[in-house]
PDB file of N, CA and C in Angstrom:
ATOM      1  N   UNK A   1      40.431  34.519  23.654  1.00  0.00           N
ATOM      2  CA  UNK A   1      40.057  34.816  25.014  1.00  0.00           C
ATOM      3  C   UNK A   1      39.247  33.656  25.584  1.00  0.00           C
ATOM      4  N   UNK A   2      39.198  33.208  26.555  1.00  0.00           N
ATOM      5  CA  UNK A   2      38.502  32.173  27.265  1.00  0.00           C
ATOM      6  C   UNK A   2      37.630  32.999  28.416  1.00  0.00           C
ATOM      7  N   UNK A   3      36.597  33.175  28.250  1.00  0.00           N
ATOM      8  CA  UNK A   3      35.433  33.480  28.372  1.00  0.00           C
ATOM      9  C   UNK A   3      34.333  32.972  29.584  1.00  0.00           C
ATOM     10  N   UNK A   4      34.290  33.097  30.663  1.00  0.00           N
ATOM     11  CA  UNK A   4      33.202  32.450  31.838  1.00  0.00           C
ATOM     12  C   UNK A   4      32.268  32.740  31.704  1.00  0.00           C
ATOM     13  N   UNK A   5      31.064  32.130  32.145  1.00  0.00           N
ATOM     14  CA  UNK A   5      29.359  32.842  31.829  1.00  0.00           C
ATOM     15  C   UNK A   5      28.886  32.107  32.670  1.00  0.00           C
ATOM     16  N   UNK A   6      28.482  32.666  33.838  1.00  0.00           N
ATOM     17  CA  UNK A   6      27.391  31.859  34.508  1.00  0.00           C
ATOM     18  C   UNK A   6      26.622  32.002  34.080  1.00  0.00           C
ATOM     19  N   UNK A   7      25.740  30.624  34.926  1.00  0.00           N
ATOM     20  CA  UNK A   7      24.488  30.102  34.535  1.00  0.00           C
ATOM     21  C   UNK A   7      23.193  30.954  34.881  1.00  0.00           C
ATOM     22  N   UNK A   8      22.934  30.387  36.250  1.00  0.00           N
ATOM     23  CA  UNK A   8      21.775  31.403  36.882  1.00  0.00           C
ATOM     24  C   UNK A   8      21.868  32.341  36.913  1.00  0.00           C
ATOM     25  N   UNK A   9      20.423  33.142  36.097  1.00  0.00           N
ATOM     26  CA  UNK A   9      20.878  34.643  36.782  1.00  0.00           C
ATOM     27  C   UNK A   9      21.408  35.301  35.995  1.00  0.00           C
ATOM     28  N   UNK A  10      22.152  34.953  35.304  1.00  0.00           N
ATOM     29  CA  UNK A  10      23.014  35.293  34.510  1.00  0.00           C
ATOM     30  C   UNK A  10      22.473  35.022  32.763  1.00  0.00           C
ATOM     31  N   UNK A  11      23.169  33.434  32.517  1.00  0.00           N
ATOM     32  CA  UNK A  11      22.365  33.614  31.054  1.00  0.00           C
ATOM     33  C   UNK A  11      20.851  33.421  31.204  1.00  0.00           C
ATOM     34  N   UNK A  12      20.757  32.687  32.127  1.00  0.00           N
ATOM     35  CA  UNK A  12      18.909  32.759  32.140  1.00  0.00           C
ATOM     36  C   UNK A  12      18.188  34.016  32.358  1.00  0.00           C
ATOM     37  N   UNK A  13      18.980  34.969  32.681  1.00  0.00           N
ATOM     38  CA  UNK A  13      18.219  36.135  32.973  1.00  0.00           C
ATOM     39  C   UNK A  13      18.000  36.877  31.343  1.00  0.00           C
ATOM     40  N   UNK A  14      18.413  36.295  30.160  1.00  0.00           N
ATOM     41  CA  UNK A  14      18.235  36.661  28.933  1.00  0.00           C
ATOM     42  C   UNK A  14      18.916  35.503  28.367  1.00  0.00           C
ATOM     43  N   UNK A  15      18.573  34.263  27.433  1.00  0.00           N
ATOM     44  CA  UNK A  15      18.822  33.340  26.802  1.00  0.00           C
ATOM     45  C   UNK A  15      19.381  33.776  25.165  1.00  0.00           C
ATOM     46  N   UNK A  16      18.581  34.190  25.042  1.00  0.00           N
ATOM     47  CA  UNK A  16      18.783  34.776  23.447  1.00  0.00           C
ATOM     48  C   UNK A  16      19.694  35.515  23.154  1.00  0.00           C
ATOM     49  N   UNK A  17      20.269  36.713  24.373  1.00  0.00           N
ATOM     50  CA  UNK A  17      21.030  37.932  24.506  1.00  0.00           C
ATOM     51  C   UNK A  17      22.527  36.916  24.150  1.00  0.00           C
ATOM     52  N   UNK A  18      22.658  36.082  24.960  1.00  0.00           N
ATOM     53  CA  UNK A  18      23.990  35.037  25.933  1.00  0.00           C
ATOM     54  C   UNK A  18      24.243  34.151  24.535  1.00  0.00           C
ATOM     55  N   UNK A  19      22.881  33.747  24.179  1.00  0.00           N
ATOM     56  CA  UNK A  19      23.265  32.832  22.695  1.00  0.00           C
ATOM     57  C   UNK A  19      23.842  33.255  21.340  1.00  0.00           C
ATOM     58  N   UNK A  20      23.119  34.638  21.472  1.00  0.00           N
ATOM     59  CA  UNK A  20      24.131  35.339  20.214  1.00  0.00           C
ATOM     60  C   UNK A  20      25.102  35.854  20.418  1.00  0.00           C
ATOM     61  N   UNK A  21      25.557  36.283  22.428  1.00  0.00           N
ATOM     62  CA  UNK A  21      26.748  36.696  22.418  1.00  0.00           C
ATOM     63  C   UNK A  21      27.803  35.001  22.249  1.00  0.00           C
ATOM     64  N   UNK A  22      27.256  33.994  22.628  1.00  0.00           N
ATOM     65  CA  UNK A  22      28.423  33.077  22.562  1.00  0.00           C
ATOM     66  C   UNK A  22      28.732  32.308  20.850  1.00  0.00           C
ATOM     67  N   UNK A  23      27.519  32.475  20.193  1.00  0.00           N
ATOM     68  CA  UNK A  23      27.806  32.433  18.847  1.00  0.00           C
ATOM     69  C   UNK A  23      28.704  33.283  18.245  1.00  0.00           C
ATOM     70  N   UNK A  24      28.754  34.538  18.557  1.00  0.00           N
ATOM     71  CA  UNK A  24      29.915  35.623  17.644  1.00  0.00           C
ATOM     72  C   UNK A  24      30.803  35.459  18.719  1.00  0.00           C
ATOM     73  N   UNK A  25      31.181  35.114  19.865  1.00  0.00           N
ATOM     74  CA  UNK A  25      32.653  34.409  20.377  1.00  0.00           C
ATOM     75  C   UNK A  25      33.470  33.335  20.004  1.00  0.00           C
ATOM     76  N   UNK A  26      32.288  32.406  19.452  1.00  0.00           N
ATOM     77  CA  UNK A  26      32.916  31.255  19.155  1.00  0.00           C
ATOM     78  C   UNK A  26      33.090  31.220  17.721  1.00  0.00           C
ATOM     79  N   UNK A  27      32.467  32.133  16.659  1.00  0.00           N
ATOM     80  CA  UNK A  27      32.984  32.889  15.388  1.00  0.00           C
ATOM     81  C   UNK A  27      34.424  33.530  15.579  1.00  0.00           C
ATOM     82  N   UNK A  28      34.307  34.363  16.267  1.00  0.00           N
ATOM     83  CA  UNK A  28      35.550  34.897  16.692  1.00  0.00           C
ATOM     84  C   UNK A  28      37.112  34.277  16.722  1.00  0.00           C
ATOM     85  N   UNK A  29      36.654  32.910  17.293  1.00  0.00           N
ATOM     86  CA  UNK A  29      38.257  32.036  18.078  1.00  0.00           C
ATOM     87  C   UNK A  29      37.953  32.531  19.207  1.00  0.00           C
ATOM     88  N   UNK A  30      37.209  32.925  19.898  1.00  0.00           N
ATOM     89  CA  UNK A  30      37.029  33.024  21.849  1.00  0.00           C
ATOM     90  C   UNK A  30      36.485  31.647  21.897  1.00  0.00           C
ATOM     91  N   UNK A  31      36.694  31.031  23.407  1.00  0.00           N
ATOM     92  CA  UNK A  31      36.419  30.023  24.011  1.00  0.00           C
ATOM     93  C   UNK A  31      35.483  30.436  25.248  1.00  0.00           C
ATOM     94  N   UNK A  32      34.206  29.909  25.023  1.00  0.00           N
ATOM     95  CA  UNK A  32      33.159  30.413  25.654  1.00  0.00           C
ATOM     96  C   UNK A  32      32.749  29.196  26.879  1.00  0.00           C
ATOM     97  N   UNK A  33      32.837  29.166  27.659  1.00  0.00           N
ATOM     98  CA  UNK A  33      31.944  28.319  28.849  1.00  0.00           C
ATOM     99  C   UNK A  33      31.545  28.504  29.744  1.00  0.00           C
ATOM    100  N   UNK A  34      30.274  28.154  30.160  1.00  0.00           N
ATOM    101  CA  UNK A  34      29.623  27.586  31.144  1.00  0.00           C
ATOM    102  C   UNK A  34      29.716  27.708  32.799  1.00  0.00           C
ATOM    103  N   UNK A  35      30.431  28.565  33.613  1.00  0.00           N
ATOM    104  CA  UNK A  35      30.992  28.146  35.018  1.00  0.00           C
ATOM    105  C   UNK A  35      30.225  28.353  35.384  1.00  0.00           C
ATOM    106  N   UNK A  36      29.457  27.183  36.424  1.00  0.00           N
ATOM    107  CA  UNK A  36      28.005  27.166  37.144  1.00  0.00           C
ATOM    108  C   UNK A  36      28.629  26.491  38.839  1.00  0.00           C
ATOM    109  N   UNK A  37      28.444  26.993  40.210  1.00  0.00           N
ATOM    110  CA  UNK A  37      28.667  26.343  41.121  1.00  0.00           C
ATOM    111  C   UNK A  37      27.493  25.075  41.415  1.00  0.00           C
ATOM    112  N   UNK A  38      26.623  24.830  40.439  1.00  0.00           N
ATOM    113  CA  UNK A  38      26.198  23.600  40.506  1.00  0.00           C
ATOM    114  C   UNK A  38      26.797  22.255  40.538  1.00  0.00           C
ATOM    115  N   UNK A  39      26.209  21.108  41.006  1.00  0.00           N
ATOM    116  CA  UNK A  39      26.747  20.050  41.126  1.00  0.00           C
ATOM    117  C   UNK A  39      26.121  18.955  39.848  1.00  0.00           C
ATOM    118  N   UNK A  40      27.036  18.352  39.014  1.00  0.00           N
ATOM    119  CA  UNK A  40      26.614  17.916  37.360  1.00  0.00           C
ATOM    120  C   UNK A  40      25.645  16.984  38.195  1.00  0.00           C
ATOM    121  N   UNK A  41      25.848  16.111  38.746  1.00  0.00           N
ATOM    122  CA  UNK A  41      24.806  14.875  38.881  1.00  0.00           C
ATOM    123  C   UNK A  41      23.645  15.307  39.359  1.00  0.00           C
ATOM    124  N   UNK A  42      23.487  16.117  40.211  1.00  0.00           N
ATOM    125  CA  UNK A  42      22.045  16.415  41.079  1.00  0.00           C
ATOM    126  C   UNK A  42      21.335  17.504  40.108  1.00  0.00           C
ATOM    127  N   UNK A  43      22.599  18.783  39.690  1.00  0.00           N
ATOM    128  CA  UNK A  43      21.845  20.082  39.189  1.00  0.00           C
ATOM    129  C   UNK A  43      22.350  19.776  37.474  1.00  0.00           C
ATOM    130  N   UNK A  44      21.988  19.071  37.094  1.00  0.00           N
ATOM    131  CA  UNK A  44      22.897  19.513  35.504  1.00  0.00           C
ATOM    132  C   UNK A  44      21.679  19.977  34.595  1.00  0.00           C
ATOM    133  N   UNK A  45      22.673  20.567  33.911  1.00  0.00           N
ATOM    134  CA  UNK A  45      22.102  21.925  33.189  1.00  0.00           C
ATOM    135  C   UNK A  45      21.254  20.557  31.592  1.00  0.00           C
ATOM    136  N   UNK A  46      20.172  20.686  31.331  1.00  0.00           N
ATOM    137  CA  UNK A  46      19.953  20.286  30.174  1.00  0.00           C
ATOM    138  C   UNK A  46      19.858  21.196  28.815  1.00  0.00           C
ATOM    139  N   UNK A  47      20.545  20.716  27.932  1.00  0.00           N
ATOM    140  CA  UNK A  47      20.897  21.300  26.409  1.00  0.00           C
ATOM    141  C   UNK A  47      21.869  22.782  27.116  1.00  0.00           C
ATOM    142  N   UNK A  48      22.958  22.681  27.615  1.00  0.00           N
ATOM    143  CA  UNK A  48      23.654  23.836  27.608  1.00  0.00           C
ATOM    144  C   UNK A  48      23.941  24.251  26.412  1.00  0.00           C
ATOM    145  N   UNK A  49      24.042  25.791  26.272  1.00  0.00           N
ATOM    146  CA  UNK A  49      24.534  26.716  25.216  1.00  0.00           C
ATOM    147  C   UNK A  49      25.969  26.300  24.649  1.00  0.00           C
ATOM    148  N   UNK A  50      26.704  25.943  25.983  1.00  0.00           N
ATOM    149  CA  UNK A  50      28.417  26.168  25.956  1.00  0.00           C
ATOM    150  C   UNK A  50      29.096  24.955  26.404  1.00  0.00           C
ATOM    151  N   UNK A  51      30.044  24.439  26.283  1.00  0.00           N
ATOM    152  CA  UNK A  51      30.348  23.338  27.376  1.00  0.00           C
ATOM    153  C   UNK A  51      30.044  23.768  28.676  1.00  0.00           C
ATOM    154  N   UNK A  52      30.185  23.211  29.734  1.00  0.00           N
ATOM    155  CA  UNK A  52      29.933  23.589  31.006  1.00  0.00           C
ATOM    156  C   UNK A  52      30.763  23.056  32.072  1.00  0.00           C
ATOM    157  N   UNK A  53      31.278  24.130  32.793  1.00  0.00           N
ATOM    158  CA  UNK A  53      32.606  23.138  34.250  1.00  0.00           C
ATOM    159  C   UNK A  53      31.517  23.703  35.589  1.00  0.00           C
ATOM    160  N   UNK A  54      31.174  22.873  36.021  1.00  0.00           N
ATOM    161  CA  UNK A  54      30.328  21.960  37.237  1.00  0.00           C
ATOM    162  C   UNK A  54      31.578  22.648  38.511  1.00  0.00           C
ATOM    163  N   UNK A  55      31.367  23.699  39.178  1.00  0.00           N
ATOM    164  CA  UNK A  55      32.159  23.614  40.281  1.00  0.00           C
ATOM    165  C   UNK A  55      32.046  22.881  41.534  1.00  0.00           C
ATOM    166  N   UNK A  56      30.961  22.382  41.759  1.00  0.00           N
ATOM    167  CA  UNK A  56      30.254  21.452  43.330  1.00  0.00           C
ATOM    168  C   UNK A  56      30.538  22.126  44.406  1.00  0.00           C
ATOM    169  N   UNK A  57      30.126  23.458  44.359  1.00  0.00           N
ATOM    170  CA  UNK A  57      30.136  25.069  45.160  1.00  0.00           C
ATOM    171  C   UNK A  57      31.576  25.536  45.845  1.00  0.00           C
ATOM    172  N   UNK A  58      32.596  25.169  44.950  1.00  0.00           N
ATOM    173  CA  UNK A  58      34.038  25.477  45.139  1.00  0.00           C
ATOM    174  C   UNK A  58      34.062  26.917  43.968  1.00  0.00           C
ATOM    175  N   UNK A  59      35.107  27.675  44.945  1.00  0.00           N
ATOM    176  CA  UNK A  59      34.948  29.088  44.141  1.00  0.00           C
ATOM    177  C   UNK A  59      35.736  28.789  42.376  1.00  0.00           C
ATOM    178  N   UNK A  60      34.809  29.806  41.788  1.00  0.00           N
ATOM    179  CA  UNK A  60      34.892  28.978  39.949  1.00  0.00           C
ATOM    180  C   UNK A  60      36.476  29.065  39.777  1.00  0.00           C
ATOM    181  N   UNK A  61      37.340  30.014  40.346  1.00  0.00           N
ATOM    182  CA  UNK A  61      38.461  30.094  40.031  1.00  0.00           C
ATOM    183  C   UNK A  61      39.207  29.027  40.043  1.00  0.00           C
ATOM    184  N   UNK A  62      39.190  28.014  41.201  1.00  0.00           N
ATOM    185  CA  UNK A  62      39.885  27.308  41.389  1.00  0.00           C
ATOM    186  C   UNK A  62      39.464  26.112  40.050  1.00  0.00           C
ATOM    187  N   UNK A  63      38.912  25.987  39.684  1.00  0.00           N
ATOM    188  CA  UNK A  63      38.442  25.081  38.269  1.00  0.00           C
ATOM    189  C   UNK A  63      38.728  25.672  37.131  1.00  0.00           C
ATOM    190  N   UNK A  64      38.859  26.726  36.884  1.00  0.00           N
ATOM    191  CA  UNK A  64      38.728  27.357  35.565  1.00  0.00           C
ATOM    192  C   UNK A  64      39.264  28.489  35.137  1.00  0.00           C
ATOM    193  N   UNK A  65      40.311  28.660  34.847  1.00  0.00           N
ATOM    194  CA  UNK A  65      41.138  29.997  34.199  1.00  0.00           C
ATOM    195  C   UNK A  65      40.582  30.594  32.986  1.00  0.00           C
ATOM    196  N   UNK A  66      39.749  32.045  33.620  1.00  0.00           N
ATOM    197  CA  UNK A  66      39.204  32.639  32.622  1.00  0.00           C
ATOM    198  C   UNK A  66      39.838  33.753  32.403  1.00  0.00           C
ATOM    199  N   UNK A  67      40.300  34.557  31.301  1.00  0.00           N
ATOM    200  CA  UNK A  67      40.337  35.834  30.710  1.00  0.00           C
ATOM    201  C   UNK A  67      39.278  36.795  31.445  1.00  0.00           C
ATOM    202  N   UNK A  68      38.251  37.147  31.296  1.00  0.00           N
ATOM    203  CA  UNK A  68      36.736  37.464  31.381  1.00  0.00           C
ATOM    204  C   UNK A  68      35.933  36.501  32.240  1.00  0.00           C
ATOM    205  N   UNK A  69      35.256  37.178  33.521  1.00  0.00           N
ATOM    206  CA  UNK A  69      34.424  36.873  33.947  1.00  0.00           C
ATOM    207  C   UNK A  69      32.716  37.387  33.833  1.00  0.00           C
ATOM    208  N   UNK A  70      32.167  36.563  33.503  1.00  0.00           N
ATOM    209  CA  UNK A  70      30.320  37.615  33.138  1.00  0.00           C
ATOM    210  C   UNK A  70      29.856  36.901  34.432  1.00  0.00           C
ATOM    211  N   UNK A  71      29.410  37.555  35.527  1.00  0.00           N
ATOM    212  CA  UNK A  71      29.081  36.855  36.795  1.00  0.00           C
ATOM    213  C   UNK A  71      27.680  37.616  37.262  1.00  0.00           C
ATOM    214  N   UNK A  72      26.925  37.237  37.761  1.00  0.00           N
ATOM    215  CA  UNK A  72      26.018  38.241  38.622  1.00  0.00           C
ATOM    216  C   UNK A  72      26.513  38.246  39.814  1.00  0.00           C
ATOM    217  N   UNK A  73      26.972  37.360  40.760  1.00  0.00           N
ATOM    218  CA  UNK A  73      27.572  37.667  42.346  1.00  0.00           C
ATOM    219  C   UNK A  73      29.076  37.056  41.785  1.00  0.00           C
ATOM    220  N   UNK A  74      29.630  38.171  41.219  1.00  0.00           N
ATOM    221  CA  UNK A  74      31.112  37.769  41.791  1.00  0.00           C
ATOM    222  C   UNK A  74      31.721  37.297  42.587  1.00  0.00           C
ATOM    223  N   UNK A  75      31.386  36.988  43.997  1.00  0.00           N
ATOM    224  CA  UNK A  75      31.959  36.476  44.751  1.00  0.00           C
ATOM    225  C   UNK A  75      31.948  34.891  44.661  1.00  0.00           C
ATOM    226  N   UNK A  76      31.502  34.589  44.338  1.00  0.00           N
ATOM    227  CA  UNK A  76      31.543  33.298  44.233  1.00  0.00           C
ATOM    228  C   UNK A  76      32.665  32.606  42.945  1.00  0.00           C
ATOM    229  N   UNK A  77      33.442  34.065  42.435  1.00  0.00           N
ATOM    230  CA  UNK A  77      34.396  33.144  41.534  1.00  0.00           C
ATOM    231  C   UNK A  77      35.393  32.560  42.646  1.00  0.00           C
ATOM    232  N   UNK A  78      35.508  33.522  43.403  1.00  0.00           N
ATOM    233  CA  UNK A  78      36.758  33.477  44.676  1.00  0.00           C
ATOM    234  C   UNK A  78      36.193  33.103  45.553  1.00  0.00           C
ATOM    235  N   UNK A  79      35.221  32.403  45.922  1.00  0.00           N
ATOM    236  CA  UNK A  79      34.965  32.097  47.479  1.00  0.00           C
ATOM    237  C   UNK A  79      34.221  30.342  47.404  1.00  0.00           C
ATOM    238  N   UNK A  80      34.459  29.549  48.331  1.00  0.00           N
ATOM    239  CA  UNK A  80      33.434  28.597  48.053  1.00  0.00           C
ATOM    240  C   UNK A  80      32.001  28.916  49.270  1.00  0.00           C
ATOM    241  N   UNK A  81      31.206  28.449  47.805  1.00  0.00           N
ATOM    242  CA  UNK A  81      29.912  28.260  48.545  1.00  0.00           C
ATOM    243  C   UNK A  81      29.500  27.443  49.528  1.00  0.00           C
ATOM    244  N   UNK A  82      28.712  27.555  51.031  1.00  0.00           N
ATOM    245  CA  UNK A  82      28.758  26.911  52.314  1.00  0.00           C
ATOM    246  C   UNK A  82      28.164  25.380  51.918  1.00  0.00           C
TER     247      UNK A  82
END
């Protein structure tokens, strides 16, 4: 399964919870990453958990074909940000 996890909000709203869930995914054979509408050069994430795909506030879908979305505002897989 290929796996989305935002950033804000999301794994930061519990670090530890997100780290042991992406450790027993990536035990598994799931493919775990990162979809953040941040921009890598200005906002990048230091020591990410997961790899990470950088959308530059384009909706995550269009970057990244996930199985599973873990989102706090869904809308932003499908929409770009202003």
């Amino acid at each position: 399964m290929r796996i989305a996890l935002d950033y804000d909000k999301t794994y930061t709203a519990d670090p530890a919870l997100w780290d042991g869930f992406i450790s027993l995914a990536n035990e598994r054979g799931h493919q775990v990453r990162i979809v953040t509408m941040r921009y890598p050069d200005s906002e990048a994430i230091e020591s990410p958990p997961a790899p990470v795909v950088y959308t530059r506030r384009i909706a995550k879908c269009k970057l990244y074909q996930a199985d599973v979305w873990i989102d706090d505002n869904p809308a932003w897989i499908y929409q770009d940000a202003p």
